[in-house]
C-alpha atoms as a PDB file:
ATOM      1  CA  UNK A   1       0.000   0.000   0.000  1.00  0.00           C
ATOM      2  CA  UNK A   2       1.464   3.562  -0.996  1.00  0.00           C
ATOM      3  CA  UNK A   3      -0.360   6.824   0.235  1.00  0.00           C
ATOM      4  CA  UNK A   4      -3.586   5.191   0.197  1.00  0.00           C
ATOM      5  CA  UNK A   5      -3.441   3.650  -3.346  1.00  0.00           C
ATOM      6  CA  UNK A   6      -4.344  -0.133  -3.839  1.00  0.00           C
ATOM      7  CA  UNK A   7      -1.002  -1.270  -5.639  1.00  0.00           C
ATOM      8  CA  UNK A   8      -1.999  -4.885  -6.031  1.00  0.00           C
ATOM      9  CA  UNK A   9      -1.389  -6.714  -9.671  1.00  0.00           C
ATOM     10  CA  UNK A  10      -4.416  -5.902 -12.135  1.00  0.00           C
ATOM     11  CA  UNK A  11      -5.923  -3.366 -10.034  1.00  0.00           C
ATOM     12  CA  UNK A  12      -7.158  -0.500 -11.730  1.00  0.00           C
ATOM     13  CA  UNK A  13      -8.143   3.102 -10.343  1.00  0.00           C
ATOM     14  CA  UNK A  14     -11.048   4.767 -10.294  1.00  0.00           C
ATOM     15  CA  UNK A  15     -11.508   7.264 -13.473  1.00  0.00           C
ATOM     16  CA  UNK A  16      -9.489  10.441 -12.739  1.00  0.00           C
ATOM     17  CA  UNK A  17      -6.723   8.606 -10.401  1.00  0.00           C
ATOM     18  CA  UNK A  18      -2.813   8.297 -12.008  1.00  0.00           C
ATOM     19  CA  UNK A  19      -1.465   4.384 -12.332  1.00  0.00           C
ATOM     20  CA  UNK A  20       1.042   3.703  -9.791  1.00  0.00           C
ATOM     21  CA  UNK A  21       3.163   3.469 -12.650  1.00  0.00           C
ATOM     22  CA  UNK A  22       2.306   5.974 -15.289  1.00  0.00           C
ATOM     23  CA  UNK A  23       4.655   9.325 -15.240  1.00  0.00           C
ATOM     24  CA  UNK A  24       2.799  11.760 -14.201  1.00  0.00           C
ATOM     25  CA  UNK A  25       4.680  15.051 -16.970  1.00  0.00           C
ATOM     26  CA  UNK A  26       3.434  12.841 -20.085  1.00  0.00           C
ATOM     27  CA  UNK A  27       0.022  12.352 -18.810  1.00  0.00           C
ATOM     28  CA  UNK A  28      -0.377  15.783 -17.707  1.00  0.00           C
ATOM     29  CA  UNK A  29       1.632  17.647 -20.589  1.00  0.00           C
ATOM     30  CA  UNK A  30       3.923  18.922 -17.834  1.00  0.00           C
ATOM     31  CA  UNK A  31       7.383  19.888 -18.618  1.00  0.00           C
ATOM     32  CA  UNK A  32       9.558  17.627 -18.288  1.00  0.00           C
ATOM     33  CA  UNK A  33      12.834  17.920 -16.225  1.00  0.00           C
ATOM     34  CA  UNK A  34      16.059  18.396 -18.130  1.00  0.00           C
ATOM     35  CA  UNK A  35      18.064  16.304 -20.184  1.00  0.00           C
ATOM     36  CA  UNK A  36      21.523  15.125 -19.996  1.00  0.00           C
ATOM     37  CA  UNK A  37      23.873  16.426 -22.677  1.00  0.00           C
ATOM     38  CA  UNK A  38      26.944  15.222 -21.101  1.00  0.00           C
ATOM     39  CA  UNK A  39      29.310  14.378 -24.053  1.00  0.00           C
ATOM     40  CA  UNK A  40      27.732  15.456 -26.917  1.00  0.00           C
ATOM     41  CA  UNK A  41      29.540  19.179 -27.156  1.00  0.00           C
ATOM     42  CA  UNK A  42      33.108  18.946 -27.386  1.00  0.00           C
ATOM     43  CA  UNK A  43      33.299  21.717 -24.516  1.00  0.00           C
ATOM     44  CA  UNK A  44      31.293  20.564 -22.476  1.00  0.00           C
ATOM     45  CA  UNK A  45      28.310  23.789 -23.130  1.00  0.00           C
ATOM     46  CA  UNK A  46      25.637  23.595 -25.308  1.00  0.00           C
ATOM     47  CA  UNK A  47      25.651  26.266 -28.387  1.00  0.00           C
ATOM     48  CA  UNK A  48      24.931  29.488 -27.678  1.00  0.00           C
ATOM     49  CA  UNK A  49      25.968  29.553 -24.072  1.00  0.00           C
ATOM     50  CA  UNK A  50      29.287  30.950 -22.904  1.00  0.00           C
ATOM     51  CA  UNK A  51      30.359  27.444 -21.097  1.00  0.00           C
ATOM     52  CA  UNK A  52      32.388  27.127 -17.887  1.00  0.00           C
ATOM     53  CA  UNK A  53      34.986  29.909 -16.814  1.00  0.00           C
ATOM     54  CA  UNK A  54      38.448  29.003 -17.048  1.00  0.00           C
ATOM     55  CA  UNK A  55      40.972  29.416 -13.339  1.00  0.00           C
ATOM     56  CA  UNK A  56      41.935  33.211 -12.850  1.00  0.00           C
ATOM     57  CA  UNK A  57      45.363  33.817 -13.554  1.00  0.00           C
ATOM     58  CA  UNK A  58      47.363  34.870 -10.907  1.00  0.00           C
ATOM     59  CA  UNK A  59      50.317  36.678 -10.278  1.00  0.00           C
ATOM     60  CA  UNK A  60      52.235  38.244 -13.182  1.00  0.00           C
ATOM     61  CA  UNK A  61      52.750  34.874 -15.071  1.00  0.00           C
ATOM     62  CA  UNK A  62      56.249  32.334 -14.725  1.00  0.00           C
ATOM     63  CA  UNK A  63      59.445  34.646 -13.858  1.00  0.00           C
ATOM     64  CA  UNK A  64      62.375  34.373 -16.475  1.00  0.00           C
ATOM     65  CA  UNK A  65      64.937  31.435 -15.573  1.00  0.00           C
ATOM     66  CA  UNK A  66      67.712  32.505 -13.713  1.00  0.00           C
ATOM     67  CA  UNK A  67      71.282  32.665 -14.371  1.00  0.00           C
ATOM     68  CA  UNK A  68      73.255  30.012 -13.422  1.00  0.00           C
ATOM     69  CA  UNK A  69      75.206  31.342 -10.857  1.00  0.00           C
ATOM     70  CA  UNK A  70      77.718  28.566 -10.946  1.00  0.00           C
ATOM     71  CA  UNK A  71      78.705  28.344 -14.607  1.00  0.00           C
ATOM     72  CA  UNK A  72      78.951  32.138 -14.502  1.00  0.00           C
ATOM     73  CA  UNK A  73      81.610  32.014 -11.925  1.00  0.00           C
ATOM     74  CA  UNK A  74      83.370  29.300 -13.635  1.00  0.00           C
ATOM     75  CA  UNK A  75      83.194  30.901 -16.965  1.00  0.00           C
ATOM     76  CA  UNK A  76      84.120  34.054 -15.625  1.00  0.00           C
ATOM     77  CA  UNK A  77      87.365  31.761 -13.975  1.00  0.00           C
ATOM     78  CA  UNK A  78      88.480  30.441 -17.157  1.00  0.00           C
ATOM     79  CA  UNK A  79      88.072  34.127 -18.834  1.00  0.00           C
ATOM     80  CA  UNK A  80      90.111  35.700 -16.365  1.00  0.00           C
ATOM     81  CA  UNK A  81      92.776  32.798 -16.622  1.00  0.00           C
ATOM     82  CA  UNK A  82      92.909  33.654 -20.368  1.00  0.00           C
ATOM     83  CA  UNK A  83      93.801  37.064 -19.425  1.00  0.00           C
ATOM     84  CA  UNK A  84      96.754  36.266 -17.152  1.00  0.00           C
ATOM     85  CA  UNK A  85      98.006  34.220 -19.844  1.00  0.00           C
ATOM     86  CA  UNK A  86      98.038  37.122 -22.311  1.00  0.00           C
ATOM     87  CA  UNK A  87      99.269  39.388 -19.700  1.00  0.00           C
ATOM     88  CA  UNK A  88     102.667  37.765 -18.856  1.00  0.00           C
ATOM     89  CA  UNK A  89     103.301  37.732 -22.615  1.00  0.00           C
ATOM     90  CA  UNK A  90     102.957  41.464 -22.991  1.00  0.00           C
ATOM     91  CA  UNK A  91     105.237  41.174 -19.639  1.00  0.00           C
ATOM     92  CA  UNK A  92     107.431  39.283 -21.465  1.00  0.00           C
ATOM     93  CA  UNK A  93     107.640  41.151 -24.493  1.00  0.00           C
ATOM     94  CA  UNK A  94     108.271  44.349 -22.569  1.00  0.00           C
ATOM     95  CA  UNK A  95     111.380  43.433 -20.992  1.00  0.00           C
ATOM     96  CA  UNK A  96     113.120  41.643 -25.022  1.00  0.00           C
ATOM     97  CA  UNK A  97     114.978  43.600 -27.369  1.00  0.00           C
ATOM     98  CA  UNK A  98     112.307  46.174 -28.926  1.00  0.00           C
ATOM     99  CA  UNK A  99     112.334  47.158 -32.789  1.00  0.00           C
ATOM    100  CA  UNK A 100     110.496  50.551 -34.032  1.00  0.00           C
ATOM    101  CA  UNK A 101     107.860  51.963 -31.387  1.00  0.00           C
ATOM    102  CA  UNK A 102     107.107  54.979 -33.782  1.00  0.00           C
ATOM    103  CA  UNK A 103     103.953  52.937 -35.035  1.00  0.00           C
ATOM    104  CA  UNK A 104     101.020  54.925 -33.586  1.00  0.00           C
ATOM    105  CA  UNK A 105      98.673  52.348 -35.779  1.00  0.00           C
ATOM    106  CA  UNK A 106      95.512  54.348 -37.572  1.00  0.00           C
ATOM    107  CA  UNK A 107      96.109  57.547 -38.828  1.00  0.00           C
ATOM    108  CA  UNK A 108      93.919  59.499 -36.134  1.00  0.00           C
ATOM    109  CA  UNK A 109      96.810  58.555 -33.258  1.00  0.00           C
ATOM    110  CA  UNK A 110      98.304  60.596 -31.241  1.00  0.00           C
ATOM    111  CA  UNK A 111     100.845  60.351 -28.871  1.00  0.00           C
ATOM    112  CA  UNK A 112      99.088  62.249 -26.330  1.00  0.00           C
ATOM    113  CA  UNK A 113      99.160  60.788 -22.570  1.00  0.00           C
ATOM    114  CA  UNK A 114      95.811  59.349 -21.910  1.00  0.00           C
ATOM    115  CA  UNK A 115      94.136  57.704 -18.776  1.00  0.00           C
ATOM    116  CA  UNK A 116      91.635  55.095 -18.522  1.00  0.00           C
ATOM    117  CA  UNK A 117      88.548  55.373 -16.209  1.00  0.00           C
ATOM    118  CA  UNK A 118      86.212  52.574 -16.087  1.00  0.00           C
ATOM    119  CA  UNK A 119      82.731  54.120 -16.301  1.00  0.00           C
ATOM    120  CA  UNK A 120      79.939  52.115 -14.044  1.00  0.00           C
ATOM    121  CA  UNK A 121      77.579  52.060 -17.214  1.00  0.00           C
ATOM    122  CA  UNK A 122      77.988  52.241 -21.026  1.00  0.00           C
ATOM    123  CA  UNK A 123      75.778  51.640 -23.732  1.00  0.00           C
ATOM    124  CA  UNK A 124      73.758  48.178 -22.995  1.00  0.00           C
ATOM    125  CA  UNK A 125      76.741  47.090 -20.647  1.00  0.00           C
ATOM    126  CA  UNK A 126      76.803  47.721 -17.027  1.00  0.00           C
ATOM    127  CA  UNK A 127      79.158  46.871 -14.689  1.00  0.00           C
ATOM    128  CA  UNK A 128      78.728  43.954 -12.582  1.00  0.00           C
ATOM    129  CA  UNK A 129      79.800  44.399  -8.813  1.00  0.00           C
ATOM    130  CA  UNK A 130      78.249  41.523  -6.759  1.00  0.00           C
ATOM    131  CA  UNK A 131      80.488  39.209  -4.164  1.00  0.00           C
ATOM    132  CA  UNK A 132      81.178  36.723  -6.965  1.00  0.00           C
ATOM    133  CA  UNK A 133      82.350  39.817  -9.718  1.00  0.00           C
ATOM    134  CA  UNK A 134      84.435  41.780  -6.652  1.00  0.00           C
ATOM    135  CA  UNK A 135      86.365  38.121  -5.813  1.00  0.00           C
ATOM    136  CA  UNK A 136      87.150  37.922  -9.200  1.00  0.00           C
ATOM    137  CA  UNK A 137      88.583  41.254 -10.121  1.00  0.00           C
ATOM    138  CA  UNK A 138      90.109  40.624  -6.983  1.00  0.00           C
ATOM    139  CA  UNK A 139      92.021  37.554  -7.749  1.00  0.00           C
ATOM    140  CA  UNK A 140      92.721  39.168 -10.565  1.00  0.00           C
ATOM    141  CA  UNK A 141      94.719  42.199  -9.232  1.00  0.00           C
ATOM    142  CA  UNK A 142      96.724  39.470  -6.385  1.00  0.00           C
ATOM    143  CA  UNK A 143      97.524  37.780  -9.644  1.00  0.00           C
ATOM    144  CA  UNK A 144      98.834  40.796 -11.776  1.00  0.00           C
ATOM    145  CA  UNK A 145     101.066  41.865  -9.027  1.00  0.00           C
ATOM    146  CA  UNK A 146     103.580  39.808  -8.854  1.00  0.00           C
ATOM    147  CA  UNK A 147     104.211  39.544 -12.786  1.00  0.00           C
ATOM    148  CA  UNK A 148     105.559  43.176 -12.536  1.00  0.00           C
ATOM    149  CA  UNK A 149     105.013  46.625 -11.504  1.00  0.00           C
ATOM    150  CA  UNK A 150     103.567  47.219 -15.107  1.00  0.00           C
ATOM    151  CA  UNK A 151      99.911  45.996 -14.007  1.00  0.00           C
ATOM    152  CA  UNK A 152     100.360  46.763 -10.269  1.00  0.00           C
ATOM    153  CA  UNK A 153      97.520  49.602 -11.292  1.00  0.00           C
ATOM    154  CA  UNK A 154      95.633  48.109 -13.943  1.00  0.00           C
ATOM    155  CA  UNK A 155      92.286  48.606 -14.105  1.00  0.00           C
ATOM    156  CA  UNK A 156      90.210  45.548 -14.200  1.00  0.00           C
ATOM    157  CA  UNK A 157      86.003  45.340 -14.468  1.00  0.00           C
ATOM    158  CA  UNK A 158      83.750  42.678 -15.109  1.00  0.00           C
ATOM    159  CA  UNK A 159      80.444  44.114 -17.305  1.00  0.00           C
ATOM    160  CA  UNK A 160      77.540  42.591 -18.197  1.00  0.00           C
ATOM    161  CA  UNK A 161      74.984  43.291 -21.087  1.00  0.00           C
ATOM    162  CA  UNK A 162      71.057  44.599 -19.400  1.00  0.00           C
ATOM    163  CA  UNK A 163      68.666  41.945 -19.909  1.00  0.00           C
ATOM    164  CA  UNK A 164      70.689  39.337 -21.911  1.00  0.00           C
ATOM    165  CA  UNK A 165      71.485  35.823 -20.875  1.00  0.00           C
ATOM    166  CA  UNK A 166      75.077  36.258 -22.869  1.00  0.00           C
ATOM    167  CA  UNK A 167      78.498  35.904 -20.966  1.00  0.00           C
ATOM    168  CA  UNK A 168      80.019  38.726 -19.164  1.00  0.00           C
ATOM    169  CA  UNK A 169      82.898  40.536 -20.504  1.00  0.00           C
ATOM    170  CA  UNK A 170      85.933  40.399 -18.630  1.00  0.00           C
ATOM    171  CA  UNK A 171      88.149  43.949 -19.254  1.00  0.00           C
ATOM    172  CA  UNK A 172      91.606  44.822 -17.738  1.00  0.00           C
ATOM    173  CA  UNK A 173      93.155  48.265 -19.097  1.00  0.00           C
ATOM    174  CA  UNK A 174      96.839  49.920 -18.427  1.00  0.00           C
ATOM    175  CA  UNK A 175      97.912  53.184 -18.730  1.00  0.00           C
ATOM    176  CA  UNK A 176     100.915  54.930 -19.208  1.00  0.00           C
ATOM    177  CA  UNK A 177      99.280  57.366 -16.338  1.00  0.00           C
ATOM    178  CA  UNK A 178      99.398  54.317 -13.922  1.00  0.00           C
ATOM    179  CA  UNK A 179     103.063  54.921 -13.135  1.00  0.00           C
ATOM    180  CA  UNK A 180     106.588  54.528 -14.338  1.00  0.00           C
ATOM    181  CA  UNK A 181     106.368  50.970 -14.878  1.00  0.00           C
ATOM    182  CA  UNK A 182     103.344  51.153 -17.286  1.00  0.00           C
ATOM    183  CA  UNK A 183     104.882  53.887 -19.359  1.00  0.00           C
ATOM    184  CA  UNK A 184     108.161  51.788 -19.867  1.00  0.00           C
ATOM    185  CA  UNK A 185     105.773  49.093 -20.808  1.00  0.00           C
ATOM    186  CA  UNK A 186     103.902  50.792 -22.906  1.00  0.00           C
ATOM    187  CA  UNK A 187     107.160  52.144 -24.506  1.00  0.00           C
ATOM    188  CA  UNK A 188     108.229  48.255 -25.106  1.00  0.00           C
ATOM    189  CA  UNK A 189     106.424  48.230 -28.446  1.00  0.00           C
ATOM    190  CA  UNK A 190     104.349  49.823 -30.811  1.00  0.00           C
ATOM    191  CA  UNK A 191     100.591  49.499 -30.609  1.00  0.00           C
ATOM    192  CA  UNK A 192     100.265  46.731 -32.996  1.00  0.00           C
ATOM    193  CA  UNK A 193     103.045  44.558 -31.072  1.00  0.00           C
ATOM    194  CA  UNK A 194     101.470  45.455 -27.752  1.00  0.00           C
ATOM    195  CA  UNK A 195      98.012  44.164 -29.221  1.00  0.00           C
ATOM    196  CA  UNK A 196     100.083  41.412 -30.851  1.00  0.00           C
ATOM    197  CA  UNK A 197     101.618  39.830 -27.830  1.00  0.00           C
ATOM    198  CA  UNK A 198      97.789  39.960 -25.955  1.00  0.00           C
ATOM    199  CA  UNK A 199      96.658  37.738 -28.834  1.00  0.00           C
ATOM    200  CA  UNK A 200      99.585  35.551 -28.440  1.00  0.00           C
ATOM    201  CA  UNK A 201      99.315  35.225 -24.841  1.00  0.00           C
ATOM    202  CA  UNK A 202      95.857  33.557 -25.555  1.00  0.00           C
ATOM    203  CA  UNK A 203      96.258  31.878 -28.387  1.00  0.00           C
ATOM    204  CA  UNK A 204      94.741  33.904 -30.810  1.00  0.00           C
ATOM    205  CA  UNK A 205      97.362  35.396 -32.931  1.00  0.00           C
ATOM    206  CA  UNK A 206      96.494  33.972 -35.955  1.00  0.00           C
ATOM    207  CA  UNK A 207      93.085  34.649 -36.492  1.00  0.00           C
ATOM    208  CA  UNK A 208      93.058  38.175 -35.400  1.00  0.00           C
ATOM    209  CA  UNK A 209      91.397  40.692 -37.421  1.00  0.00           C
ATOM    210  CA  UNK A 210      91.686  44.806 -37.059  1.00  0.00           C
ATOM    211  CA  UNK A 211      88.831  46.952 -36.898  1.00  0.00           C
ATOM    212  CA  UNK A 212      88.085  50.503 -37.190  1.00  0.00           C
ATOM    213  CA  UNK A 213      89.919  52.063 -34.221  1.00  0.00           C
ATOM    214  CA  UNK A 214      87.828  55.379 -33.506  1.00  0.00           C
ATOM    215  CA  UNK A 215      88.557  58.945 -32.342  1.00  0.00           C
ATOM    216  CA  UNK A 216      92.243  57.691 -30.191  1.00  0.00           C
ATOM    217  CA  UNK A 217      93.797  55.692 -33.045  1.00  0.00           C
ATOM    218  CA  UNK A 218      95.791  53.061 -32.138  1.00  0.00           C
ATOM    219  CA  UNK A 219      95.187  49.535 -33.318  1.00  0.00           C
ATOM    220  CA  UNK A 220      91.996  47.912 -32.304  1.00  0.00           C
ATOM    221  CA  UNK A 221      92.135  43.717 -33.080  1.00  0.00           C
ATOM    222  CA  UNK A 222      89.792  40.998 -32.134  1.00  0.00           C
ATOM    223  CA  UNK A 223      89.495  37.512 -32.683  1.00  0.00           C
ATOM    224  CA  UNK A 224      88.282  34.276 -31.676  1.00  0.00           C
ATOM    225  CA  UNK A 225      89.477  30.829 -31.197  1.00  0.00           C
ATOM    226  CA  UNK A 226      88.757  27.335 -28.755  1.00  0.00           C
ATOM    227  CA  UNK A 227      91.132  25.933 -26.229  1.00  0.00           C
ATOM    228  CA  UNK A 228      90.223  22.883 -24.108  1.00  0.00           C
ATOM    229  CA  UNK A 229      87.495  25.350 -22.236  1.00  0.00           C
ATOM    230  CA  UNK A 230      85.613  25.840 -24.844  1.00  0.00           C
ATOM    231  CA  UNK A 231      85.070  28.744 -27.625  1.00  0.00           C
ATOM    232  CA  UNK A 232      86.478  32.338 -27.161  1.00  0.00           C
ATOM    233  CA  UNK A 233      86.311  35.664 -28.006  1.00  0.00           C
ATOM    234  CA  UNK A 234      88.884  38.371 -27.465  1.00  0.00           C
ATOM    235  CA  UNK A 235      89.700  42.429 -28.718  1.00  0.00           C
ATOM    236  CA  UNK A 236      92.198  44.639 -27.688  1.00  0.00           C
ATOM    237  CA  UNK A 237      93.622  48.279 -28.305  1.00  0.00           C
ATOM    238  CA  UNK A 238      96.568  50.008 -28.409  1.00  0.00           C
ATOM    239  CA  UNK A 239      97.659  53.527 -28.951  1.00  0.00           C
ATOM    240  CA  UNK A 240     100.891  55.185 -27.622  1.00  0.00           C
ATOM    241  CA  UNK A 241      99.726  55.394 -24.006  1.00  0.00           C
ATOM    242  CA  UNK A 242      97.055  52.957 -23.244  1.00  0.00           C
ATOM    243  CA  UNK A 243      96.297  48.822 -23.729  1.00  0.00           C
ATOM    244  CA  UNK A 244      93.220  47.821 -23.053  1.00  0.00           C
ATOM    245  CA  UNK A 245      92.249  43.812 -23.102  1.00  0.00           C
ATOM    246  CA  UNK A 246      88.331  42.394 -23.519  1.00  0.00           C
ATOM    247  CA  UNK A 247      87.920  39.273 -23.596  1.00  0.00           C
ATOM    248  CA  UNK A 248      83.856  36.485 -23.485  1.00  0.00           C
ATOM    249  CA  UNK A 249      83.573  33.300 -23.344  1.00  0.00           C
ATOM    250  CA  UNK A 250      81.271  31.621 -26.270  1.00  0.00           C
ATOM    251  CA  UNK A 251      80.695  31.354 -29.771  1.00  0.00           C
ATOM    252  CA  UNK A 252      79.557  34.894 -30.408  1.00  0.00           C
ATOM    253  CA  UNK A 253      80.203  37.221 -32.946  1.00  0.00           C
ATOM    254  CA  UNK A 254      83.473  38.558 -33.004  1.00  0.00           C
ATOM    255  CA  UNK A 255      82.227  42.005 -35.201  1.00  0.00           C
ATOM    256  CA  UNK A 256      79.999  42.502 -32.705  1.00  0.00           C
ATOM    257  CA  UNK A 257      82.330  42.170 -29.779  1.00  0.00           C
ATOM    258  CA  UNK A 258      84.600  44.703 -31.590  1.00  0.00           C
ATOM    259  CA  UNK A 259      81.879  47.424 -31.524  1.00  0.00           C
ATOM    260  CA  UNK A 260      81.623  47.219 -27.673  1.00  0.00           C
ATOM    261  CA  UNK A 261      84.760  47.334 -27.361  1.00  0.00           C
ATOM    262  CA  UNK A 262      84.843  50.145 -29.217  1.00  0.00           C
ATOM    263  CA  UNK A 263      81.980  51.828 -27.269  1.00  0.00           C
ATOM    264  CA  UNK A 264      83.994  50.910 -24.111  1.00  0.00           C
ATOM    265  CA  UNK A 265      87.494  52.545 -25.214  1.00  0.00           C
ATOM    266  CA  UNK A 266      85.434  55.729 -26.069  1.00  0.00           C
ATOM    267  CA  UNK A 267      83.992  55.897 -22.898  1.00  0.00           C
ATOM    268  CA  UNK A 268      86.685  54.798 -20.647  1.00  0.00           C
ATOM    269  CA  UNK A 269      89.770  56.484 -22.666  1.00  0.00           C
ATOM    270  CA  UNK A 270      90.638  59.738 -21.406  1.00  0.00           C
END
């Protein structure tokens, strides 16, 4: 018995009374409740409709990978090693049987004393002075020292280019303003043999190509080359007072390596 309704087999209800069975929506013409689409629109939302909101995004979206702080180091190691080795050939050189120094390289040289000052900033480049960069330049100086009074006062910098993933540049500049020693070494050679013996010192002799020198004149020569390290790039510059030394690890263009360190001479050359 349900709510009062004879639900034995056969039995039939007075006129007016639903079966026990019979759905009530067709006999009535009610609506009938919804149907189930589920799988049959490949989102999910029938047409028309503006289907189910996707997750908010937040925060600013996935941060840029870091550097690796560790390879940097280490490449920045093997750079600096490079630049030793090119250093205690121009050390070398200085103290041998000199030829000719009249050769100021370009015609724009002069033999006009100038200084080098290493600017903070120039162009895309910036210089890099965390722990790991400081150490560096650093070891570098405790190094230089005791090859000779001629780098005693070098200047040395480590730059890196704003918003680029590409090696830092390691730079280490003399002067003949940086005391007797670096004017007699200075004096060793002429520009082209001073940028000569930096290229020999690292390996790079050979391949060595000049490039348009600027406003000071001088020799400007860069090059690139592999030792067991890896792929390297390297210019350097020479006038009648100053030597300046860039080297980068990597396979990257060696043209464009010469323009900064052509934008780094004029800004630092003074």
């Amino acid at each position: 018995m349900n709510d009062g309704q004879d639900d034995r087999p056969g039995f039939v209800p007075p006129d007016g009374e639903p079966r026990p069975d019979e759905d009530l929506s067709v006999q009535s013409g009610a609506p009938r409740g919804p149907e189930s689409h589920e799988g049959t629109y490949a989102d999910g939302a029938p047409p028309g409709s503006y289907g189910a909101p996707g997750p908010w995004p937040y925060g600013p979206g996935p941060r840029p990978p870091r550097k690796n702080r560790r390879g940097l180091v280490i490449g920045l190691v093997i750079v600096a090693a490079v630049v030793l080795a090119g250093m205690s050939v121009l050390l070398e050189k200085a103290y041998s049987p000199a030829g000719d120094t009249d050769d100021v390289g370009s015609p724009g040289a002069t033999h006009e004393v100038h200084a080098i000052v290493l600017p903070e900033s120039f162009g895309h480049y910036r210089r890099m002075t965390g722990s790991d960069a400081q150490r560096i330049e650093k070891d570098l100086r405790q190094e230089m020292a005791p090859q000779g009074g001629a780098f005693a006062q070098a200047k040395t910098a480590i730059y890196e280019k704003r918003g680029s993933t590409e090696p830092p540049i390691v730079f280490i500049g003399l002067s003949a303003k940086d005391g007797p020693a670096a004017a007699e070494q200075l004096r060793s050679g002429s520009p082209s043999e001073q940028v000569d013996w930096v290229f020999e010192g690292v390996g790079l002799k050979g391949g060595a190509k000049d490039y348009a020198a600027g406003p000071f004149g001088g020799v400007l020569r860069c090059g690139a080359g592999r030792d067991e390290s890896g792929p390297m790039a390297a210019c350097a510059w020479a006038d009648a007072s100053t030597v300046g030394m860039m080297f980068r690890s990597g396979s990257g263009s060696v043209a464009s390596l010469a323009g900064v360190a052509l934008e780094l001479r004029n800004a630092a050359e003074r």
